[in-house]
C-alpha atoms as a PDB file:
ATOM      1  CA  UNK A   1     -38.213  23.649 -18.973  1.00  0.00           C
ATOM      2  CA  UNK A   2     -35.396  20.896 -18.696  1.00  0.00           C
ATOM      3  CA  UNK A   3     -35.976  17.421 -19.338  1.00  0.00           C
ATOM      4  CA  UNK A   4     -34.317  15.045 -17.642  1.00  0.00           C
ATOM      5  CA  UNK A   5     -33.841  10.671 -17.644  1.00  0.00           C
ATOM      6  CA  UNK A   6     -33.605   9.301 -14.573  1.00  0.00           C
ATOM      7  CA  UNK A   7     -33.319   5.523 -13.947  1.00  0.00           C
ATOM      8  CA  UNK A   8     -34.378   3.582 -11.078  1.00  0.00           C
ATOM      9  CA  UNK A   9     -36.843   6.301 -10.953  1.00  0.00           C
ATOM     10  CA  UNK A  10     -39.164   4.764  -7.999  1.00  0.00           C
ATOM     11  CA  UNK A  11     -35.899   3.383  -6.067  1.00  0.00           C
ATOM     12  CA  UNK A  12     -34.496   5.212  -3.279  1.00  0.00           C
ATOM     13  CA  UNK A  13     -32.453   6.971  -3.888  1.00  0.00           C
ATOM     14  CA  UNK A  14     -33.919   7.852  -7.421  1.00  0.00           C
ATOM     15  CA  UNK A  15     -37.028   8.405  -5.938  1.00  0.00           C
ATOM     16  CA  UNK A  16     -35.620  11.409  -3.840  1.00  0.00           C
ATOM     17  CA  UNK A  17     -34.362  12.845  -6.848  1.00  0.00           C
ATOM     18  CA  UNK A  18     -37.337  13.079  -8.933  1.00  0.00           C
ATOM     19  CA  UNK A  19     -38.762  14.713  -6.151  1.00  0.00           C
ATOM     20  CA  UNK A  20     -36.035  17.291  -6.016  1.00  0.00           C
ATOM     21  CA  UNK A  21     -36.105  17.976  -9.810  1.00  0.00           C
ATOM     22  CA  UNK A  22     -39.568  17.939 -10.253  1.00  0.00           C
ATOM     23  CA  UNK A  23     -39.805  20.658  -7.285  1.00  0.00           C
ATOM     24  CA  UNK A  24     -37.542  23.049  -9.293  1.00  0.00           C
ATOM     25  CA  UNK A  25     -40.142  22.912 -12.715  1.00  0.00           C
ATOM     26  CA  UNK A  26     -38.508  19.988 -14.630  1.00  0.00           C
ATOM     27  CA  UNK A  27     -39.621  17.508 -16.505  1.00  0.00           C
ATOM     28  CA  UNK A  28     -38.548  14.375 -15.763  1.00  0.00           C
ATOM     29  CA  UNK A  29     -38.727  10.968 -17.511  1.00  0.00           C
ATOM     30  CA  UNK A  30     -38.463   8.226 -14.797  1.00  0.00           C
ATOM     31  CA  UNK A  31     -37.965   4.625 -15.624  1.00  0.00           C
ATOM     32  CA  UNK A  32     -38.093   1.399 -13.575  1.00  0.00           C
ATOM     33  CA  UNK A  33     -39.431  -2.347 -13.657  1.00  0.00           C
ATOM     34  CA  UNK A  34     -41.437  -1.144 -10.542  1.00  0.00           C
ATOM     35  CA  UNK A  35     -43.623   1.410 -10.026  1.00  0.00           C
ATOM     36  CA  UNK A  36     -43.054   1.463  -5.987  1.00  0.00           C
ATOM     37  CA  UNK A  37     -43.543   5.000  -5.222  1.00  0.00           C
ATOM     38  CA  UNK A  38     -46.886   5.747  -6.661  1.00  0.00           C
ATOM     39  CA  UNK A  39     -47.278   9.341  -5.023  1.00  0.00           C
ATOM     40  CA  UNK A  40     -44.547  10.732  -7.932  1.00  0.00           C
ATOM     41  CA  UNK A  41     -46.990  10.023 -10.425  1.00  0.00           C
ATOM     42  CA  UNK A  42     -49.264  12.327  -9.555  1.00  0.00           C
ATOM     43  CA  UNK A  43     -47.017  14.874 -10.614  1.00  0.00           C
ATOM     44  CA  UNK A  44     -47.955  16.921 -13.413  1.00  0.00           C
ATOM     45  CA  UNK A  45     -44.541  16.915 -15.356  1.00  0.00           C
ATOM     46  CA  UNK A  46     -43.423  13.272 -14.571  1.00  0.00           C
ATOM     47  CA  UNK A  47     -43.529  10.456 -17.175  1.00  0.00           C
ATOM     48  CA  UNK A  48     -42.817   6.936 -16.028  1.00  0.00           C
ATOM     49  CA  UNK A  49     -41.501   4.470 -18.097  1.00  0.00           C
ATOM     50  CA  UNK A  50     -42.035   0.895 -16.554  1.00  0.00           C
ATOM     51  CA  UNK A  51     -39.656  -0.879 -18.252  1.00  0.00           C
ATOM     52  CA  UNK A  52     -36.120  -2.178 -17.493  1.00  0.00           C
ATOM     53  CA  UNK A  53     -33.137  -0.510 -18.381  1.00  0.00           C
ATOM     54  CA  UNK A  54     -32.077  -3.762 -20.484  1.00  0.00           C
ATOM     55  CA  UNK A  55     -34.690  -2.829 -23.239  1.00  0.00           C
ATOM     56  CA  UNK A  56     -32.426  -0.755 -25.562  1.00  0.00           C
ATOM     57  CA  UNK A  57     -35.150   0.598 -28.058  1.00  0.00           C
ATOM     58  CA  UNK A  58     -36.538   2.336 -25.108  1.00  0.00           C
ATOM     59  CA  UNK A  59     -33.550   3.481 -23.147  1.00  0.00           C
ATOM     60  CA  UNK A  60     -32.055   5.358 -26.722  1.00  0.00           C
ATOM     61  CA  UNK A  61     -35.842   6.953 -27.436  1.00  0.00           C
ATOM     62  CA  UNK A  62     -35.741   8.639 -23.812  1.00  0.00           C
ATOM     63  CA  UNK A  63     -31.825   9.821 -24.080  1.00  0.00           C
ATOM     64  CA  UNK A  64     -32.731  10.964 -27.248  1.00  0.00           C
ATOM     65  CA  UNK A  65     -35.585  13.616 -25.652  1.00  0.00           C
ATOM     66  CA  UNK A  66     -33.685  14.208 -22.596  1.00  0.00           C
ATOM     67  CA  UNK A  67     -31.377  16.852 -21.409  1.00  0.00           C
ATOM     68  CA  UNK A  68     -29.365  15.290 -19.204  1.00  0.00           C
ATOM     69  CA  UNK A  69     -29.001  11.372 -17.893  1.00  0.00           C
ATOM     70  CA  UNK A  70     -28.733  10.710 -14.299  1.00  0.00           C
ATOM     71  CA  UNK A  71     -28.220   6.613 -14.292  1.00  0.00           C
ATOM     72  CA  UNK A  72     -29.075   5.395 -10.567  1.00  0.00           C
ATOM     73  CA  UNK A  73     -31.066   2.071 -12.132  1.00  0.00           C
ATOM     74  CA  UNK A  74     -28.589  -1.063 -10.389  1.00  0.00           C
ATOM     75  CA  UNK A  75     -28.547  -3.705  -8.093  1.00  0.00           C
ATOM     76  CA  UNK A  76     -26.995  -2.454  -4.669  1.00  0.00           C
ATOM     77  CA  UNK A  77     -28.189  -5.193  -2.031  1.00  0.00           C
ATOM     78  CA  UNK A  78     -25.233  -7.616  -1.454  1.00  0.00           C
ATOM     79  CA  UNK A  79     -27.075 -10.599  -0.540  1.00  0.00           C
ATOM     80  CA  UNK A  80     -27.895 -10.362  -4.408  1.00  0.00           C
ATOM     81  CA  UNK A  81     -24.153  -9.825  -5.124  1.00  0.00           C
ATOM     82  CA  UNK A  82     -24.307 -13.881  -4.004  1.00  0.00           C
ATOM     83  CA  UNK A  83     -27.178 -15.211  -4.913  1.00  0.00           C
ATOM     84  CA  UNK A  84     -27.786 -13.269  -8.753  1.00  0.00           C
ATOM     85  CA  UNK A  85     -24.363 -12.703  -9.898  1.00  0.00           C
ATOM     86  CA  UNK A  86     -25.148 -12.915 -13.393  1.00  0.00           C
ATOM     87  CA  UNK A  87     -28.508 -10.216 -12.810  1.00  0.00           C
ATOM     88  CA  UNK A  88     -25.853  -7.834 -10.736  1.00  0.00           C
ATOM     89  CA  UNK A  89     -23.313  -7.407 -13.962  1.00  0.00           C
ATOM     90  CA  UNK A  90     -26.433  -7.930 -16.866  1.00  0.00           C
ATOM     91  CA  UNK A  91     -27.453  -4.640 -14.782  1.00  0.00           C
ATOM     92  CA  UNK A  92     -24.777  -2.959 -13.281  1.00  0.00           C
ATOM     93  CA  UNK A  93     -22.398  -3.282 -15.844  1.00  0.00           C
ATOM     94  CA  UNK A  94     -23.288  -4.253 -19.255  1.00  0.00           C
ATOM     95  CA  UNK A  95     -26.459  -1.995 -18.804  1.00  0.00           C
ATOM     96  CA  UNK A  96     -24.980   0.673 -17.903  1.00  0.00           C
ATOM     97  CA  UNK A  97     -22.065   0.362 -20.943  1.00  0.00           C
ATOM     98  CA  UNK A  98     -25.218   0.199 -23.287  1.00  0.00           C
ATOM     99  CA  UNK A  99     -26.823   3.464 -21.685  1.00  0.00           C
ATOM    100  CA  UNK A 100     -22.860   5.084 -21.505  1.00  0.00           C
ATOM    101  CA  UNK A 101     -22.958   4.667 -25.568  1.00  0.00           C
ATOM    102  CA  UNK A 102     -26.213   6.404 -26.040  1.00  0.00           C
ATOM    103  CA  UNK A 103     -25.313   9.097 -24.326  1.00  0.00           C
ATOM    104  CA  UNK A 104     -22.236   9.036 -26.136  1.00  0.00           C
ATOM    105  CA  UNK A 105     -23.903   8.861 -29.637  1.00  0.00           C
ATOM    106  CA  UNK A 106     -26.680  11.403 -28.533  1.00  0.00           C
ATOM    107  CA  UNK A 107     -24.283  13.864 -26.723  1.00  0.00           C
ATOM    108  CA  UNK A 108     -25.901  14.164 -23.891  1.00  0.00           C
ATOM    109  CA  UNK A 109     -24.105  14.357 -20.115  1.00  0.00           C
ATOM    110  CA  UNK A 110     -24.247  11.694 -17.803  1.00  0.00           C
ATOM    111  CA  UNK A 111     -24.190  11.573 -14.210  1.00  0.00           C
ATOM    112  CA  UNK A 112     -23.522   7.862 -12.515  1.00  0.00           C
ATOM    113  CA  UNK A 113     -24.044   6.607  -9.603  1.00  0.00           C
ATOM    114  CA  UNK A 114     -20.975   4.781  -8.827  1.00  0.00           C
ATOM    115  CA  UNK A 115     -20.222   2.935  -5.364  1.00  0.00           C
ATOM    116  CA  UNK A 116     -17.735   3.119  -1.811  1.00  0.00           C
ATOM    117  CA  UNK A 117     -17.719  -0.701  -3.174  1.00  0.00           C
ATOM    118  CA  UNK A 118     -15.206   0.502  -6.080  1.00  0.00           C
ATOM    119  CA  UNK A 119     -12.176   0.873  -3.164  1.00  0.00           C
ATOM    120  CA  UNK A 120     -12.624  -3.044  -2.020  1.00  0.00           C
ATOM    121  CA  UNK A 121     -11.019  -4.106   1.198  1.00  0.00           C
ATOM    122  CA  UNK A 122      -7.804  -1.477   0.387  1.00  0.00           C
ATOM    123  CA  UNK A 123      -6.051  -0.860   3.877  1.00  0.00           C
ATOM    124  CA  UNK A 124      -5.798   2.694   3.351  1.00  0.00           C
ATOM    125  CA  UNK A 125      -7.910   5.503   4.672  1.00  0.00           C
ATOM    126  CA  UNK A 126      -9.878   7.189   4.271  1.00  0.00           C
ATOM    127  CA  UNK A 127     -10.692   6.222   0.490  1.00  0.00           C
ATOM    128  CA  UNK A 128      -9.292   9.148  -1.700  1.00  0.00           C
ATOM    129  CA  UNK A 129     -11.010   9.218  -5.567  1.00  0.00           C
ATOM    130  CA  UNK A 130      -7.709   7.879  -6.611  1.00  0.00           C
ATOM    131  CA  UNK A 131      -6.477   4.953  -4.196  1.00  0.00           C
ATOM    132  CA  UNK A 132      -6.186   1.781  -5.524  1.00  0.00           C
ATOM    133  CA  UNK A 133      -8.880  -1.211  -5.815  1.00  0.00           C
ATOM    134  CA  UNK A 134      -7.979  -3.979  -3.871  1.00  0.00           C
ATOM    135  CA  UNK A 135     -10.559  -6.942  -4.289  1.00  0.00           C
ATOM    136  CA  UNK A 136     -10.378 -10.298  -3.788  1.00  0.00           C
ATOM    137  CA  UNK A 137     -10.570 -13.100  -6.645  1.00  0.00           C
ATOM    138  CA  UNK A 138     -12.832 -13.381  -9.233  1.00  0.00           C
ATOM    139  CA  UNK A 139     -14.542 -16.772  -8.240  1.00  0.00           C
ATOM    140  CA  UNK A 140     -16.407 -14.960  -4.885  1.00  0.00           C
ATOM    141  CA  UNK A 141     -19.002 -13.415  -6.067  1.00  0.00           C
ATOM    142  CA  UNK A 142     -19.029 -10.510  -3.469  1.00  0.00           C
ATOM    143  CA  UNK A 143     -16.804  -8.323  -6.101  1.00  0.00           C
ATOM    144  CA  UNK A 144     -19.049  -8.713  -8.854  1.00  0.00           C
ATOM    145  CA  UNK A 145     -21.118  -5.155  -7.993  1.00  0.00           C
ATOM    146  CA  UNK A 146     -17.372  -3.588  -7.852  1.00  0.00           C
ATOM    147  CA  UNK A 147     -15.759  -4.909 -10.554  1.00  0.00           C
ATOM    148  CA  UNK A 148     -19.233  -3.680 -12.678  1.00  0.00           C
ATOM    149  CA  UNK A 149     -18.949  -0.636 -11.615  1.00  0.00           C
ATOM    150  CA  UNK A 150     -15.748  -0.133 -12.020  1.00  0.00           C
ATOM    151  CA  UNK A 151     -16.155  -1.124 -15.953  1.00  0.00           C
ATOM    152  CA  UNK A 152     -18.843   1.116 -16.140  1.00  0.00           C
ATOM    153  CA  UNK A 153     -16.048   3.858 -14.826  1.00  0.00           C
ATOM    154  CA  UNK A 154     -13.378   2.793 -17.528  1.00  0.00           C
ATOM    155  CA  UNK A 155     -16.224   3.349 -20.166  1.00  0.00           C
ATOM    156  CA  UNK A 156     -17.003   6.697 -19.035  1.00  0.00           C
ATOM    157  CA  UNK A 157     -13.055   8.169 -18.602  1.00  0.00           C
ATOM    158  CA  UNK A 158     -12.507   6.506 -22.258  1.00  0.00           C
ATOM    159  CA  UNK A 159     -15.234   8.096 -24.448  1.00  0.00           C
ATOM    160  CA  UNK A 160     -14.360  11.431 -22.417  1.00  0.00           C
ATOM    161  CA  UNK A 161     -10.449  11.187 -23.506  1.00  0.00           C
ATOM    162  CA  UNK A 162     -12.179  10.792 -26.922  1.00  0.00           C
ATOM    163  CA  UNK A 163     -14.115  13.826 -26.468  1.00  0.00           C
ATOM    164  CA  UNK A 164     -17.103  12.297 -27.024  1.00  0.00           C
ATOM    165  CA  UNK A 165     -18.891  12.433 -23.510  1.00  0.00           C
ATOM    166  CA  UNK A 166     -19.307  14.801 -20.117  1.00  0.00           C
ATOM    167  CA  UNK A 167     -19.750  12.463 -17.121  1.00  0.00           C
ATOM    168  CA  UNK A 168     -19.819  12.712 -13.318  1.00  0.00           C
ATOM    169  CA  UNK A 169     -19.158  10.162 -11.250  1.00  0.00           C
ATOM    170  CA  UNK A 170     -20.913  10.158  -7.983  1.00  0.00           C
ATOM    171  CA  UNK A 171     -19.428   7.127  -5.530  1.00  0.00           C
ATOM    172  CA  UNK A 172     -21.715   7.077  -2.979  1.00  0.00           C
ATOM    173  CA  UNK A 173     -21.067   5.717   1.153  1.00  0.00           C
ATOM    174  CA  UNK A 174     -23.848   4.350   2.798  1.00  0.00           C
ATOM    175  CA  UNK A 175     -26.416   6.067   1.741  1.00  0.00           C
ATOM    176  CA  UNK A 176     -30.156   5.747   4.262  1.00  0.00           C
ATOM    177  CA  UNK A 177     -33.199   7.293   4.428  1.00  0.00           C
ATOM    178  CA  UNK A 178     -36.827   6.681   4.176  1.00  0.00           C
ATOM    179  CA  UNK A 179     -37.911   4.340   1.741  1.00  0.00           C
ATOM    180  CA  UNK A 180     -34.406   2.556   1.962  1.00  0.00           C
ATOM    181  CA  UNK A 181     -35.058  -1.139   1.404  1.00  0.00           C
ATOM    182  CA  UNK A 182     -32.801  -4.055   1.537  1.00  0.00           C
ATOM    183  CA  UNK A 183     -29.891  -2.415   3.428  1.00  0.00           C
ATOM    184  CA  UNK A 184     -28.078  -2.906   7.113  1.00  0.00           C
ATOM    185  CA  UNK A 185     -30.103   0.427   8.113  1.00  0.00           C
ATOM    186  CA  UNK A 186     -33.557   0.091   6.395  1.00  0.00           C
ATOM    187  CA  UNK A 187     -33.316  -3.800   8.141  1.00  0.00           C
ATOM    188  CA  UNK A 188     -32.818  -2.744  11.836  1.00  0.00           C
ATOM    189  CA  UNK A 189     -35.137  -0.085  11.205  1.00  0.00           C
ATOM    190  CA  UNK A 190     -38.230  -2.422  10.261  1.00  0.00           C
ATOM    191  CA  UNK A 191     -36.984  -5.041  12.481  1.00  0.00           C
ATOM    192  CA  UNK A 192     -37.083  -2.704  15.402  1.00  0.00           C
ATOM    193  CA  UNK A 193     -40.135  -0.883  15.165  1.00  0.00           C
ATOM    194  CA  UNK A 194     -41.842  -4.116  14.661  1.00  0.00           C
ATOM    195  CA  UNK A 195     -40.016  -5.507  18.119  1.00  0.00           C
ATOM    196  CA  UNK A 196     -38.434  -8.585  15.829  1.00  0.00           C
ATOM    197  CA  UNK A 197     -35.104  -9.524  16.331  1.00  0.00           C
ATOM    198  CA  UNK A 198     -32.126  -7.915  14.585  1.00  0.00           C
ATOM    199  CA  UNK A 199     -29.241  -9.504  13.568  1.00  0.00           C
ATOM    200  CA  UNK A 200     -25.348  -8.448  13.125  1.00  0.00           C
ATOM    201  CA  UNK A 201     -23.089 -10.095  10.904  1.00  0.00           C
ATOM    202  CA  UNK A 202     -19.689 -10.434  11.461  1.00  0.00           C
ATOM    203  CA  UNK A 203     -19.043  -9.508  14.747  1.00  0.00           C
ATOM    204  CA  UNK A 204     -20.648  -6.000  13.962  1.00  0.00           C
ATOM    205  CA  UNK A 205     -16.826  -3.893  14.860  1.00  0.00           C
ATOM    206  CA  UNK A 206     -16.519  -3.375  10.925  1.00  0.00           C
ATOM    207  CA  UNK A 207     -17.531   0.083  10.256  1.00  0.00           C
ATOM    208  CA  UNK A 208     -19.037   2.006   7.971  1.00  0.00           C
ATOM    209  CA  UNK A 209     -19.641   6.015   6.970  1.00  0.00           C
ATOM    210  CA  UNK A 210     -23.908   6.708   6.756  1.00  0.00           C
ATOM    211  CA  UNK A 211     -24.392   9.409   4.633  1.00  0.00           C
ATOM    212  CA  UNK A 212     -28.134  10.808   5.238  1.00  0.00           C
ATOM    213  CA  UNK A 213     -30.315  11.317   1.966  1.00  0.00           C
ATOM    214  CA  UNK A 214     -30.975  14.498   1.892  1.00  0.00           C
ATOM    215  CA  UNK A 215     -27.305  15.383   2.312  1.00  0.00           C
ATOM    216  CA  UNK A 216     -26.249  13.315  -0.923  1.00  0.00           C
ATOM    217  CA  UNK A 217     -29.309  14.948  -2.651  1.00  0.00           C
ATOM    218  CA  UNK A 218     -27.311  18.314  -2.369  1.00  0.00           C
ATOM    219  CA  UNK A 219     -24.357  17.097  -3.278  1.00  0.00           C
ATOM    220  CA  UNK A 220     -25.902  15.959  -7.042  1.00  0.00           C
ATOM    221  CA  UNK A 221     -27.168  19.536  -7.387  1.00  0.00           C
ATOM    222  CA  UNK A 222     -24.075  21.376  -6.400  1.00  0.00           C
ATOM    223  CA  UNK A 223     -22.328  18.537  -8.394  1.00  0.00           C
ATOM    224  CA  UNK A 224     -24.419  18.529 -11.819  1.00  0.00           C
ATOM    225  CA  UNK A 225     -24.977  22.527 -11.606  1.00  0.00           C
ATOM    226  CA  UNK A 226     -21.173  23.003 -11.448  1.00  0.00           C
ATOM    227  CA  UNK A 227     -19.426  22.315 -15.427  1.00  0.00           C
ATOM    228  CA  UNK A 228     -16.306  22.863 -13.833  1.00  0.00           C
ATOM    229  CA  UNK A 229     -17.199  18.820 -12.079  1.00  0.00           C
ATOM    230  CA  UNK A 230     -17.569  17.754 -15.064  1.00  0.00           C
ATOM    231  CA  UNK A 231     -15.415  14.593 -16.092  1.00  0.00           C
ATOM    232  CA  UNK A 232     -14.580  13.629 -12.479  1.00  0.00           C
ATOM    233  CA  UNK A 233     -15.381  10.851  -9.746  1.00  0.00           C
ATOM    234  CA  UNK A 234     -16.205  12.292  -6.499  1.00  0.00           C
ATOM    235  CA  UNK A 235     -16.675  10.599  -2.947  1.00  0.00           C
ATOM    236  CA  UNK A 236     -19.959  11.208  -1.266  1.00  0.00           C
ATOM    237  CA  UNK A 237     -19.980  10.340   2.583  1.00  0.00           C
ATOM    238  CA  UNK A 238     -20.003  11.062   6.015  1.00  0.00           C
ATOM    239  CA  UNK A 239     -16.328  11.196   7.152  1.00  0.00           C
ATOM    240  CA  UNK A 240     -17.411  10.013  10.545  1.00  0.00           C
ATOM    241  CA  UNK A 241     -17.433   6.004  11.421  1.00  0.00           C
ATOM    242  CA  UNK A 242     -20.008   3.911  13.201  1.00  0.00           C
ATOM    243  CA  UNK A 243     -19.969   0.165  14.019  1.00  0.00           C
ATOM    244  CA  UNK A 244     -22.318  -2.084  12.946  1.00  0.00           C
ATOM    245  CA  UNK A 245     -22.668  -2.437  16.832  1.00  0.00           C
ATOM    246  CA  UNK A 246     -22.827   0.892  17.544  1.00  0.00           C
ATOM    247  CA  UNK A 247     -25.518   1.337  14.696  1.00  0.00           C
ATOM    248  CA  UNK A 248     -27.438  -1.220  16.297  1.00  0.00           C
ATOM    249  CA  UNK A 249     -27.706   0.206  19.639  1.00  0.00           C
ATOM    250  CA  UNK A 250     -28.415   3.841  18.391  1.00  0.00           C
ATOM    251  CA  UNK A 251     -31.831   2.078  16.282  1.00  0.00           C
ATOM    252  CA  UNK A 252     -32.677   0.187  19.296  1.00  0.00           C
ATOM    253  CA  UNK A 253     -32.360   3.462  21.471  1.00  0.00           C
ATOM    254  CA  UNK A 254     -34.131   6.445  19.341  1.00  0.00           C
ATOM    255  CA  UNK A 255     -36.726   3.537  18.292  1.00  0.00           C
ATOM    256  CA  UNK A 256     -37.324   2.372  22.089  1.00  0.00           C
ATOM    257  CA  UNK A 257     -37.847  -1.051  20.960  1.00  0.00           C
ATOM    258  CA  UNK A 258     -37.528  -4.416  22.932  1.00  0.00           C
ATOM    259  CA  UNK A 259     -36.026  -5.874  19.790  1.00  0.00           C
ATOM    260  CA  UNK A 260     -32.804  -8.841  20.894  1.00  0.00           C
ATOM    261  CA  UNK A 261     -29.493  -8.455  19.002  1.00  0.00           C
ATOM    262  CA  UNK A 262     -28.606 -11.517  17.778  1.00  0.00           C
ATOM    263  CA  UNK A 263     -24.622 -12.067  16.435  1.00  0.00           C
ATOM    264  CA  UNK A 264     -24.440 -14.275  13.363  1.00  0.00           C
ATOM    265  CA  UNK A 265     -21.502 -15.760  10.866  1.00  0.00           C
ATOM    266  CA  UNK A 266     -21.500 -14.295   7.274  1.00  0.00           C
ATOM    267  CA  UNK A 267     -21.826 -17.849   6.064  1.00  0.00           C
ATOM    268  CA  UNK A 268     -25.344 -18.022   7.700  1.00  0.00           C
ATOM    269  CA  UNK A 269     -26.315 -15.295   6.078  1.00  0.00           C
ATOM    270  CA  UNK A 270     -24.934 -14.411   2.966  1.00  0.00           C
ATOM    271  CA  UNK A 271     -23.360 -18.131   2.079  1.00  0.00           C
ATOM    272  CA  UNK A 272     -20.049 -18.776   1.457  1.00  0.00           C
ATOM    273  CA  UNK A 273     -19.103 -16.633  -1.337  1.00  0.00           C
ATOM    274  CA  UNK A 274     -18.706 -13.132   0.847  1.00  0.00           C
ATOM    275  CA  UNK A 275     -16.452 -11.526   2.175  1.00  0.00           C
ATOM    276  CA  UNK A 276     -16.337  -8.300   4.071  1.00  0.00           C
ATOM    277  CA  UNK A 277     -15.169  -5.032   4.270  1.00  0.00           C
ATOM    278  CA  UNK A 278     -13.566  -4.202   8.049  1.00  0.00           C
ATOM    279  CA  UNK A 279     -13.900  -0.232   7.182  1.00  0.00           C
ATOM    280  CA  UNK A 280     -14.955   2.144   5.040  1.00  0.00           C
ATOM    281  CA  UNK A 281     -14.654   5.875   5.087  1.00  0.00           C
ATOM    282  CA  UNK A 282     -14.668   8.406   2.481  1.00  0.00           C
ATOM    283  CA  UNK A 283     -11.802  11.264   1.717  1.00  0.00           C
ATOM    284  CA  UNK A 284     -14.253  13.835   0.975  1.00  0.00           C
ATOM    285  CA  UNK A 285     -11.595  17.138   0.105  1.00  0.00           C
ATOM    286  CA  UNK A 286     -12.152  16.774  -3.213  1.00  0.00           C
ATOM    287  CA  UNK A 287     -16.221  17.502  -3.785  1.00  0.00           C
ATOM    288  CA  UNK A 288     -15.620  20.258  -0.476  1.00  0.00           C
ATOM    289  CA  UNK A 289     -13.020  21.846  -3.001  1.00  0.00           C
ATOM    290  CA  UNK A 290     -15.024  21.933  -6.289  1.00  0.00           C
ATOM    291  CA  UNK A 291     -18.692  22.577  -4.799  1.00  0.00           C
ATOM    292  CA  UNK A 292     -18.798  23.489  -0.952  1.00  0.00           C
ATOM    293  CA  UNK A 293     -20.208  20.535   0.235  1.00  0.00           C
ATOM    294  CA  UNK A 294     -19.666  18.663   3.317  1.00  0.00           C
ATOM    295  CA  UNK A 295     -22.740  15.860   4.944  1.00  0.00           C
ATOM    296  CA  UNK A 296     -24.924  18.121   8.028  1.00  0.00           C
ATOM    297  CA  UNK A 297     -26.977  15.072   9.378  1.00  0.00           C
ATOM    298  CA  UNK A 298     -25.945  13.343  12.282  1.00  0.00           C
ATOM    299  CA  UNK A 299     -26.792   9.647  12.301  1.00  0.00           C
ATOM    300  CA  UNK A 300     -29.023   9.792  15.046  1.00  0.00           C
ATOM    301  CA  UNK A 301     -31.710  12.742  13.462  1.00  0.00           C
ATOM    302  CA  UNK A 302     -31.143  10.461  10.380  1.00  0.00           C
ATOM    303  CA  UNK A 303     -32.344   7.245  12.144  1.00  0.00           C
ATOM    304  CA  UNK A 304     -35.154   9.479  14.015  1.00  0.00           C
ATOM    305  CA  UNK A 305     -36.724  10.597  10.841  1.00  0.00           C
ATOM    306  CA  UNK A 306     -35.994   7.076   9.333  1.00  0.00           C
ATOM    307  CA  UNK A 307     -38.208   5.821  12.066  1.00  0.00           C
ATOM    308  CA  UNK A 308     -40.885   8.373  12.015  1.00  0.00           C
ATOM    309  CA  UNK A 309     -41.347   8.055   8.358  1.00  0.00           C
ATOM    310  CA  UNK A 310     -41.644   4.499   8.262  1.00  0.00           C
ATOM    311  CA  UNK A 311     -44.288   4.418  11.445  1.00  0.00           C
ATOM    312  CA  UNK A 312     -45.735   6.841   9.159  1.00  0.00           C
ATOM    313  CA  UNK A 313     -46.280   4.635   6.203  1.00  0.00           C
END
């Protein structure tokens, strides 16, 4: 039996994870502040850790027993890119360098969950693993989850020229699915099945590539089964773009709701200190070449099991 570490255990997308894992025979270490998805718990071969990733002592004791690291603990809502700068990199980056160096020390393989953020507002598409960053200055805070994870990404491609670490990078487009919280998706999803009003920042024509869960889910297992990925970033995203208006209307359709949209100004929303990203779509050739793997959910099943799960619970 396999042990693995996985942090942000009872987040999303970590969440789906343990599930998959734990359905193959693993054992699997999960640790988070929050223990927010109760039902894994119940599982014979899962230990959860409630702790934060922060607490060193306890992040080195778990690499130590583990087989493998999958790091997916972070700070991915960008209204807390403005309003908790200083939480996003104590988390996102100087976390995650801390957890990098015990898996260095320990020799154990990391996979990270890196972020369609890492490209910034670069012209160019659709984002290839090795395009340029193009962000914007250092006083707005919007770049703060980018330039972390980018740091985090220098780390890992350093102690591997070193030889002393196997990595994969994961960069991950718009992920949704049940038990999504804090995202554009997850909000017109609540909003609408609860008939409240949903709102579109921005004009809502910037677009964006929605990558279904359960798709990236078999991406990290063709990924992390494959050694011949190891020591590489790799895009994971659906190729094809939707508005923010056009996502709107589909939630507002398969939900039948009487919900109003209402169009709003970053700077009511987000404050001052954000800036936007007009569109965003992955160059996936590169995982289709090393694993197979292309996304098979369309946006509206997505949005339709979205919806019945969350009626659901």
């Amino acid at each position: 039996m396999k042990k693995y570490l996985v942090t942000g255990a009872m987040g999303f997308i970590g969440s789906h994870w343990c599930e998959h894992l734990l359905s193959q025979g693993h054992k699997v270490y999960g640790i988070d502040i929050y223990n927010s998805y109760p039902k894994l718990n119940k599982h014979k071969n899962f230990i959860f850790i409630q702790d934060s990733i922060t607490n060193l002592k306890v992040m080195k004791e778990y690499i130590n027993k583990s087989d493998y690291v999958f790091h997916f603990a972070s700070i991915a809502e960008p209204k807390q890119y403005i309003d908790s700068p200083r939480k996003v990199i104590s988390v996102a980056g100087i976390a995650a360098l801390n957890i990098i160096d015990f898996c260095r020390m320990a020799e154990k393989k990391i996979m990270f969950t890196s972020t369609s953020e890492i490209y910034g507002k670069n012209p160019k598409l659709p984002f290839n693993e090795n395009d340029d960053r193009v962000l914007g200055p250092t006083s707005t805070k919007r770049w703060c989850y980018s330039s972390s994870k980018a740091l985090a990404e220098h780390y890992l491609y350093a102690c591997s020229d070193t030889k002393e670490l196997d990595f994969i990078i994961v960069r991950l487009f718009n992920v949704y699915g049940p038990r999504l919280k804090g995202r554009v998706v997850s909000n017109y999803v609540n909003n609408c099945i609860s008939n409240q009003d949903i709102y579109i920042n921005n004009g809502g024509n910037q677009t964006r590539a929605f990558t279904y869960i359960d798709d990236v889910i078999d991406a990290f297992d063709l990924l992390f089964k494959n050694s011949k990925c190891l020591n590489n970033d790799f895009n994971i995203g659906n190729i094809k773009e939707t508005s923010i208006n056009d996502l709107a209307k589909l939630v507002l359709k398969v939900s039948e709701s009487e919900s109003n949209i209402i169009k709003i100004k970053d700077s009511e929303y987000y404050g001052k200190s954000y800036e936007d990203i007009d569109r965003r779509v992955p160059d996936v050739s590169k995982i289709k070449k090393f694993v197979k793997w292309k996304p098979k959910t369309s946006l509206r099943n997505g949005i339709k099991k979205m919806i019945d799960y969350s009626r659901k619970n």
